[in-house]
Each structure stands twice: as structure tokens, then as C-alpha cells.
Protein backbone atom coordinates (compact mmCIF):
# COMPACT_ATOMS: atom_id res chain seq x y z
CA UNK A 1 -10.71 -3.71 1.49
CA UNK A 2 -8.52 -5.84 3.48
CA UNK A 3 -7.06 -8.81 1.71
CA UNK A 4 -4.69 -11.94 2.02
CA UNK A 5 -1.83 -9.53 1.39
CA UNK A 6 1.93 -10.88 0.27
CA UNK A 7 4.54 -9.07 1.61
CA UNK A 8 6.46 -6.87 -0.74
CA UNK A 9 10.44 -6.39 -0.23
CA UNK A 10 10.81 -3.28 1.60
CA UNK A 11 12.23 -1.63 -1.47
CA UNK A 12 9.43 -1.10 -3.38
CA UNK A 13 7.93 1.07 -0.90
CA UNK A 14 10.00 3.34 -3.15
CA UNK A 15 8.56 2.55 -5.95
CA UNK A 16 5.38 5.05 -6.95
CA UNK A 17 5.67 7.73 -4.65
CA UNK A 18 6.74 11.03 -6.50
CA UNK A 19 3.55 13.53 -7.32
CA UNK A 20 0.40 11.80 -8.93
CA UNK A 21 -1.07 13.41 -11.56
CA UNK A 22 -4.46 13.38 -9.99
CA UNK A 23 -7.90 15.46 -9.83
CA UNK A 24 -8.64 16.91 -6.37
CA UNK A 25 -11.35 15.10 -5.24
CA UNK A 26 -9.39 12.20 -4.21
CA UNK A 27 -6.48 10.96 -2.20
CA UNK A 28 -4.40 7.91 -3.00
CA UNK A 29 -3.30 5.41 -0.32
CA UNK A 30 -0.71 3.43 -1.45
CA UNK A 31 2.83 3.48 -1.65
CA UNK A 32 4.50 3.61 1.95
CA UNK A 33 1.41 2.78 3.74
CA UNK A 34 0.45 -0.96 4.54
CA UNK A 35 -1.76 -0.76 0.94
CA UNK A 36 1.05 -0.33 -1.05
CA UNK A 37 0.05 -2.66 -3.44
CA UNK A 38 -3.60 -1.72 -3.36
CA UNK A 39 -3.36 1.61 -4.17
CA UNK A 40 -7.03 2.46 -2.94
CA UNK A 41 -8.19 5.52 -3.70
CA UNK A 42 -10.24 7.49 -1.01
CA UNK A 43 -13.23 10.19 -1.70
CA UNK A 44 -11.72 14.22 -0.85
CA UNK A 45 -8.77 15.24 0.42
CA UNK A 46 -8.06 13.38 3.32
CA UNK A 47 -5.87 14.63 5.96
CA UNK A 48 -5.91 11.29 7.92
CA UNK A 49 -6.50 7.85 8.25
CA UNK A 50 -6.69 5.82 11.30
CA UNK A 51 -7.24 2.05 10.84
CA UNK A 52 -7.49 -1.27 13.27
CA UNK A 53 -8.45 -4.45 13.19
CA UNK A 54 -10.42 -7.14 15.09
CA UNK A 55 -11.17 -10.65 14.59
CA UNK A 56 -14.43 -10.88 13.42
CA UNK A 57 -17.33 -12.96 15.69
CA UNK A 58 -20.23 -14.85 13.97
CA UNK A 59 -23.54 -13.29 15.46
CA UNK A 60 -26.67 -14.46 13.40
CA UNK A 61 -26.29 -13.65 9.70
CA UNK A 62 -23.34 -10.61 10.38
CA UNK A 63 -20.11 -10.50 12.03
CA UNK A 64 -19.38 -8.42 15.12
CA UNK A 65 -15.80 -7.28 16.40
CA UNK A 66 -14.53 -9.99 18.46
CA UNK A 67 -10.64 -9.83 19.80
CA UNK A 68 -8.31 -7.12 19.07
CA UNK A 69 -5.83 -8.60 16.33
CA UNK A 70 -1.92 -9.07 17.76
CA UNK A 71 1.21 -8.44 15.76
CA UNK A 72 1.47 -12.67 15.77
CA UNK A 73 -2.23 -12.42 14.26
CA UNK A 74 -1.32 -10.22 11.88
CA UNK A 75 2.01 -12.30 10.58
CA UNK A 76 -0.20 -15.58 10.53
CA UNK A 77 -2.33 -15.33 8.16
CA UNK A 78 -0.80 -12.24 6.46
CA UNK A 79 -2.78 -9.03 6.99
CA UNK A 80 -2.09 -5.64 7.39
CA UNK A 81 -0.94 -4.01 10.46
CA UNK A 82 -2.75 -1.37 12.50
CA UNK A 83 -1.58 1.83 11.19
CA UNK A 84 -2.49 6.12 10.51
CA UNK A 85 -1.28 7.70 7.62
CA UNK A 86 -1.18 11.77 8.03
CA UNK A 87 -1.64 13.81 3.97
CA UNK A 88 -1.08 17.22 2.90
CA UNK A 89 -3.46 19.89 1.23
CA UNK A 90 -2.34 18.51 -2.31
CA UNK A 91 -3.17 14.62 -1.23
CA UNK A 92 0.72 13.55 -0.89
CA UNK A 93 1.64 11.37 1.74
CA UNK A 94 3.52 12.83 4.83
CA UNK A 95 3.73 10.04 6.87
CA UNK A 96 2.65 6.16 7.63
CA UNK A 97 2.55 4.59 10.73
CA UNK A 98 2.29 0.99 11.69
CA UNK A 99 1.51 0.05 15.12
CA UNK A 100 1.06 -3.44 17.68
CA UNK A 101 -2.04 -4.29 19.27
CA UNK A 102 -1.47 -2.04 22.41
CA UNK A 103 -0.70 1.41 19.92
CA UNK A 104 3.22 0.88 20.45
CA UNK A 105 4.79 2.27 17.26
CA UNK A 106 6.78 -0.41 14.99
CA UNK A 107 7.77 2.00 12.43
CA UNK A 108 7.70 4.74 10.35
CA UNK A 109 7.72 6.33 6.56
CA UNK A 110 8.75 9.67 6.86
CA UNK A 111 8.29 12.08 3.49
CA UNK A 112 9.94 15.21 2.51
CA UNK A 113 9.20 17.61 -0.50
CA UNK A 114 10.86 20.41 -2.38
CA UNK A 115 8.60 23.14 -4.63
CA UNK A 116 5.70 20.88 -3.91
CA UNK A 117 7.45 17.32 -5.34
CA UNK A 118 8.99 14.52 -3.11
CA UNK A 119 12.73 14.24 -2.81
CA UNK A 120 13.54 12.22 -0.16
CA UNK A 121 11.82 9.85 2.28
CA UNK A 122 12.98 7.76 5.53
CA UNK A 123 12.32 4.82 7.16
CA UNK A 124 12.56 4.93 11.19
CA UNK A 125 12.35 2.32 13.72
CA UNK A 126 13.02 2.51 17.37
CA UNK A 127 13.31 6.44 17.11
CA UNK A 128 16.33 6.03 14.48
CA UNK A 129 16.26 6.52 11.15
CA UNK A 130 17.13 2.70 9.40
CA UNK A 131 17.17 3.51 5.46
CA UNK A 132 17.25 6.53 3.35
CA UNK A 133 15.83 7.13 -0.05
CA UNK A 134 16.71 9.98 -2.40
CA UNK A 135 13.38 10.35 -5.35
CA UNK A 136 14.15 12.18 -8.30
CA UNK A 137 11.02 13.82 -10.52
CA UNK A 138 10.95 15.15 -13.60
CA UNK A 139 9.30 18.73 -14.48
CA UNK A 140 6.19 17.10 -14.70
CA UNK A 141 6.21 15.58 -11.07
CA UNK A 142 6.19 12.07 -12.79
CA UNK A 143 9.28 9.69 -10.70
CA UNK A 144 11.78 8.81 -12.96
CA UNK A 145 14.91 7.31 -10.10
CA UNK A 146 14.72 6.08 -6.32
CA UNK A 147 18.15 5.96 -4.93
CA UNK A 148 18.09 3.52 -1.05
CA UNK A 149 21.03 4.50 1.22
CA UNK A 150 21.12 1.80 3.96
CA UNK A 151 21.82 3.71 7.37
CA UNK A 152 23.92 4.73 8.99
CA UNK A 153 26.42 3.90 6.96
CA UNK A 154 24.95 6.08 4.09
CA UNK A 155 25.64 3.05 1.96
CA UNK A 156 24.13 2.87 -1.72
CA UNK A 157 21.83 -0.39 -1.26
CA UNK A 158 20.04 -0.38 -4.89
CA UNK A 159 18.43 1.88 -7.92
CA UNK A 160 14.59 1.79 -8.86
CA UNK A 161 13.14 3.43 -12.51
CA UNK A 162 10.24 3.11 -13.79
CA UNK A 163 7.85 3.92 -16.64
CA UNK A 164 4.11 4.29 -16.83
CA UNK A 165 0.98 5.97 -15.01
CA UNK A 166 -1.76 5.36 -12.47
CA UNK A 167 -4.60 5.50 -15.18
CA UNK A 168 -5.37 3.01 -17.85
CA UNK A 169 -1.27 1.98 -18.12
CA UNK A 170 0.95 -0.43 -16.73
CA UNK A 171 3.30 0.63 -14.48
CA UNK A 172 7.07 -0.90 -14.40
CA UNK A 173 8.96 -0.79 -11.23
CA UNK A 174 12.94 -2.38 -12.07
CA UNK A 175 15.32 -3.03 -9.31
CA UNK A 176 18.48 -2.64 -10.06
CA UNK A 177 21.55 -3.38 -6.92
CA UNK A 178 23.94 -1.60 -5.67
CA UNK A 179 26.27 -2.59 -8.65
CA UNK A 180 24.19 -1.50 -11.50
CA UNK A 181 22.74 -5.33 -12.09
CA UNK A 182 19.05 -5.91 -12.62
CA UNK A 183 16.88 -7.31 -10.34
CA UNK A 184 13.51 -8.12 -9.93
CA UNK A 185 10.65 -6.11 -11.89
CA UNK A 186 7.14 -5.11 -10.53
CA UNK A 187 4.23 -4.35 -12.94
CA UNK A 188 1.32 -2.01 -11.63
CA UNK A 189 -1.73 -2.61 -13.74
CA UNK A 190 -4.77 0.43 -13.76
CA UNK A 191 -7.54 0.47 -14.95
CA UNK A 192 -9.25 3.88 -16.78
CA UNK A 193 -10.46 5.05 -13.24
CA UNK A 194 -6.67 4.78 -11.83
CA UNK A 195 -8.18 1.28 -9.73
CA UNK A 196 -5.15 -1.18 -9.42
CA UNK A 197 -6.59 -4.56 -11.12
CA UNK A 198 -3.37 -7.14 -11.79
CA UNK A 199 -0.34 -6.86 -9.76
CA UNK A 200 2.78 -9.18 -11.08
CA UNK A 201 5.85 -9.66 -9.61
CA UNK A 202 8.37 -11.11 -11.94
CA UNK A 203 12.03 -12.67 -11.40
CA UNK A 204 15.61 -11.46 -12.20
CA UNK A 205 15.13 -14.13 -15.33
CA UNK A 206 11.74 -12.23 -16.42
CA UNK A 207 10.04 -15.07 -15.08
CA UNK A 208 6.78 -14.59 -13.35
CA UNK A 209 6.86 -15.38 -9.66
CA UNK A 210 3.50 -14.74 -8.56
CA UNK A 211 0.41 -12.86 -9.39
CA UNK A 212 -2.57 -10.62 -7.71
CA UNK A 213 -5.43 -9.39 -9.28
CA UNK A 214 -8.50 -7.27 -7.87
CA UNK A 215 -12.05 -6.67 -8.29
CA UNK A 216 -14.10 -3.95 -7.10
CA UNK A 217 -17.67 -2.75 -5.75
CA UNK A 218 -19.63 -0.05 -7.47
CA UNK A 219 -17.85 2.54 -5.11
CA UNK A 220 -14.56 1.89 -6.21
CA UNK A 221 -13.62 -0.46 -2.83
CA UNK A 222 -11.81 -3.98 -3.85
CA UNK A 223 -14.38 -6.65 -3.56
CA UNK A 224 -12.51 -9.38 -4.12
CA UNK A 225 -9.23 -10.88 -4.53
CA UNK A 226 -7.02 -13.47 -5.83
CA UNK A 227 -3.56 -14.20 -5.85
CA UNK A 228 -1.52 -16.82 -8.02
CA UNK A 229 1.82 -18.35 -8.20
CA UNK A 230 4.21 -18.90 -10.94
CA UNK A 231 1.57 -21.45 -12.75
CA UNK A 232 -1.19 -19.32 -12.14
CA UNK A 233 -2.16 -21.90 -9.96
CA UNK A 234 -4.41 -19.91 -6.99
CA UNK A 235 -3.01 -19.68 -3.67
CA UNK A 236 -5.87 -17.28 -1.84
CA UNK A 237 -8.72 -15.42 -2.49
CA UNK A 238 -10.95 -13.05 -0.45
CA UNK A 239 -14.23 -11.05 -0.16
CA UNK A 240 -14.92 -7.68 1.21
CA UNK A 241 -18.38 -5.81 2.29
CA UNK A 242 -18.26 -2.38 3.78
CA UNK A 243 -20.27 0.45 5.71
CA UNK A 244 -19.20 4.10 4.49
CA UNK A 245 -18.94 7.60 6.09
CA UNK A 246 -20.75 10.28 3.98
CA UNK A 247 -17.73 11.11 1.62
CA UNK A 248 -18.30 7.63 0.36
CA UNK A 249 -15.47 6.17 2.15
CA UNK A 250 -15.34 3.07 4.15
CA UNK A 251 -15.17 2.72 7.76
CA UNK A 252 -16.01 -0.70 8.35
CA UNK A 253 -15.13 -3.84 6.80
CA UNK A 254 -15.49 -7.74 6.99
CA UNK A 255 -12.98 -9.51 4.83
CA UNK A 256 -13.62 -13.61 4.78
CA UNK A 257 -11.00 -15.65 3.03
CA UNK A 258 -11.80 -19.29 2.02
CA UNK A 259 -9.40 -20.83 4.68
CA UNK A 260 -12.74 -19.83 6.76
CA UNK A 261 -11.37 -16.33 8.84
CA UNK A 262 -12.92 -13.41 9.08
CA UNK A 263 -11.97 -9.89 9.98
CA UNK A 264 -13.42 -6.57 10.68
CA UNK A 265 -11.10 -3.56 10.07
CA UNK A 266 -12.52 -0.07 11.13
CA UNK A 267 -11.09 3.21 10.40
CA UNK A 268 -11.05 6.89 11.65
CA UNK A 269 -10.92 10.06 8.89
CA UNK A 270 -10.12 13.77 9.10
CA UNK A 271 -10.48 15.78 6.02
CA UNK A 272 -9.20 19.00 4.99
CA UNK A 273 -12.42 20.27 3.63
């Protein structure tokens, strides 16, 4: 699953988080956690995730884990961080954790819900809580506003609505500043089995900046992907292969990307059931 990722603003870590309408049998990783724009979706309900990463060794025709990835490693070529991400009994998000290469915490998403929807979440580093976000849902548990709150000021930093769904719609994240002024716009394409397939980012000017779009295995676990700039002009692509747990979900990975690394990311699951 892992990927030559491009970093998203922190902002629109925001951006999809209220309730998902979804059937219980699985348990969407996405928003706040490092695959926030991957939105994978993982077999049961999972009450945790564990995942780290290793360079990956050349030994005959497979890959072995070779040295433990560093925070430097991870920034180079852009990959996702070591992290855990702890769920409740409904599949929501409770918290996402990114660590360094010797399990020292860089930060954390913190979520909070009222009557079963989300209304507010926090973002701590160094044991102090850094930015605030207020998320407003409608009756249906759909998110309709994010409000961010730079701390600890309290300070309104920018506005976030959106319209659409996880399944077989396009979902349309707008940034709006603290002012009221539009910004930047996000659009979240899924396909009919709620699998993110084209990711675009596109300018204050409604001018496409980039592009990222996703293919997957027979399991539902990205196989490939590509990303684009503005021209559609391709600027990195990678493969995945997994090994699975008995739920279905994977616990080993080796993602190759044409610049010629390779990883291997392995991961840890408790379930609720």
C-alpha cells in the first residue's frame, strides 16, 4: 500500500472526518492518519493499527527487511512515517500517531465525539496541543463545516465545506481563510466500492496543480500508483505486493518505485471482534 506520497497542507486533515456512512465489516483509514489521501479501507472492525517500515534488501528473487527507515529517510524520498492509529466499536478514528525511528512520538491527532458524531479534534506536539478544529455534522452524520483555531491563541486560521460521499461520488474539499476568501479545492474521487481512484488538487484560480490516481489488487489493496503535475505530465509511480493476516488485511508490503527503491512496511492489528 505504501506509495510515493505528496504531502498534503496540514489543513485538510480536516477535511473527511465526520461519521462515514459505512457497513460494519470495515474500517476506514484515512483522514488524520498518514493515509489521508488513500483512504484504505481495512477488513472488520479494527481497534488498532501498528505500522513500520524498513528499507527493503534484494535476496534472490524477494526482498527482505534491511535497515530500519529514519525520519531523514522518510522526508527523502517522501513516505509515510511510522505510526498506530487506535478506533472505536463504530470504526471512527480516536487517535493517530506518528513516530521516529527509535518510537519517540512526533505528534498527535486527537478525536472527540458527541451522541456518537465527531465535534472536535486536536493536533498535539511536544505534549501541547498546537491547533484546534471544531467539525460540524448534519443529522445524518455527513460533515458539512471544519472550523481550525491556531493555538494558543484560539485564533480562527481558515473554514473547510464540502459536498459529496465516499462511494461512487466525488468528494469536494474548499478552503476558505480566515477572512472568508477561497482557497484551494481538493477533489476525492470513489469508486462504487468506496476505493479512492483520482485524487486532484486544484489552485485558488481552479487551476489544476497536480494529480494522483490509484489502482488496486483483487483484495481491495492499491497496487499501483501514479501521480501527475499540472500538464499531466508524470512525476512518480509505484507498485505494491502484499502478505495478509486472515481478515484479509495486509501485514506486509514491498513498494518499488521506478527511481529503483524499495521498501517493506509491516503492520500489527487488534480487532474488536
Amino acid at each position: 500500500m505504501k506509495k510515493l506520497i505528496f504531502l498534503l497542507a496540514l489543513m485538510i486533515l480536516a477535511a473527511v472526518a465526520c461519521k462515514e456512512k459505512k457497513p460494519a465489516d470495515f474500517t476506514r483509514l484515512g483522514i488524520y492518519t498518514p493515509y489521508q489521501g488513500y483512504m484504505e479501507k481495512l477488513n472488520g472492525k479494527v481497534e488498532s493499527v501498528t505500522e513500520k517500515a524498513y528499507w527493503a534488501t534484494p535476496e534472490g528473487e524477494t526482498y527482505v527487511n534491511g535497515a530500519k527507515m529514519t525520519i531523514k529517510d522518510f522526508d527523502s524520498i517522501g513516505y509515510t512515517y511510522d505510526f498506530k492509529a487506535v478506533f472505536d466499536a463504530d470504526g471512527d478514528l480516536v487517535s493517530s500517531t506518528t513516530y521516529d525511528e527509535n518510537g519517540r512520538v512526533i505528534d498527535i491527532w486527537r478525536l472527540y465525539k458527541e451522541n456518537n458524531l465527531y465535534i472536535r479534534s486536536e493536533y498535539i506536539m511536544d505534549d501541547t496541543v498546537r491547533f484546534r478544529q471544531v467539525i460540524t455534522c448534519d443529522e445524518d452524520g455527513n460533515p458539512v463545516l471544519y472550523e481550525g483555531y491556531n493555538q494558543p491563541a484560539d485564533t480562527l486560521a481558515q473554514r473547510i465545506e464540502f459536498v459529496g460521499s465516499y462511494l461512487s461520488d466525488t468528494l469536494t474539499v474548499q478552503f476558505f481563510n480566515h477572512m472568508g476568501e477561497a482557497g484551494g479545492k481538493y477533489l476525492f474521487v470513489f469508486n462504487d466500492q468506496g476505493l479512492l481512484t483520482l485524487f486532484d488538487f486544484y489552485r485558488k484560480d481552479d487551476t489544476l496543480g497536480s494529480s494522483q490516481v490509484l489502482n488496486y489488487n483483487d483484495k481491495g489493496f492499491q497496487s499501483e500508483y501514479t501521480s501527475y503535475d499540472k500538464d499531466k505530465n508524470v512525476t512518480g509511480k509505484t507498485y505494491s505486493t502484499y502478505e495478509y493476516d486472515p481478515r484479509g488485511n495486509w501485514i506486509k508490503t514491498t513498494t518499488r518505485d521506478e527511481r529503483g527503491f524499495a521498501v517493506i512496511s509491516e503492520r500489527v492489528y487488534t480487532y474488536f471482534e
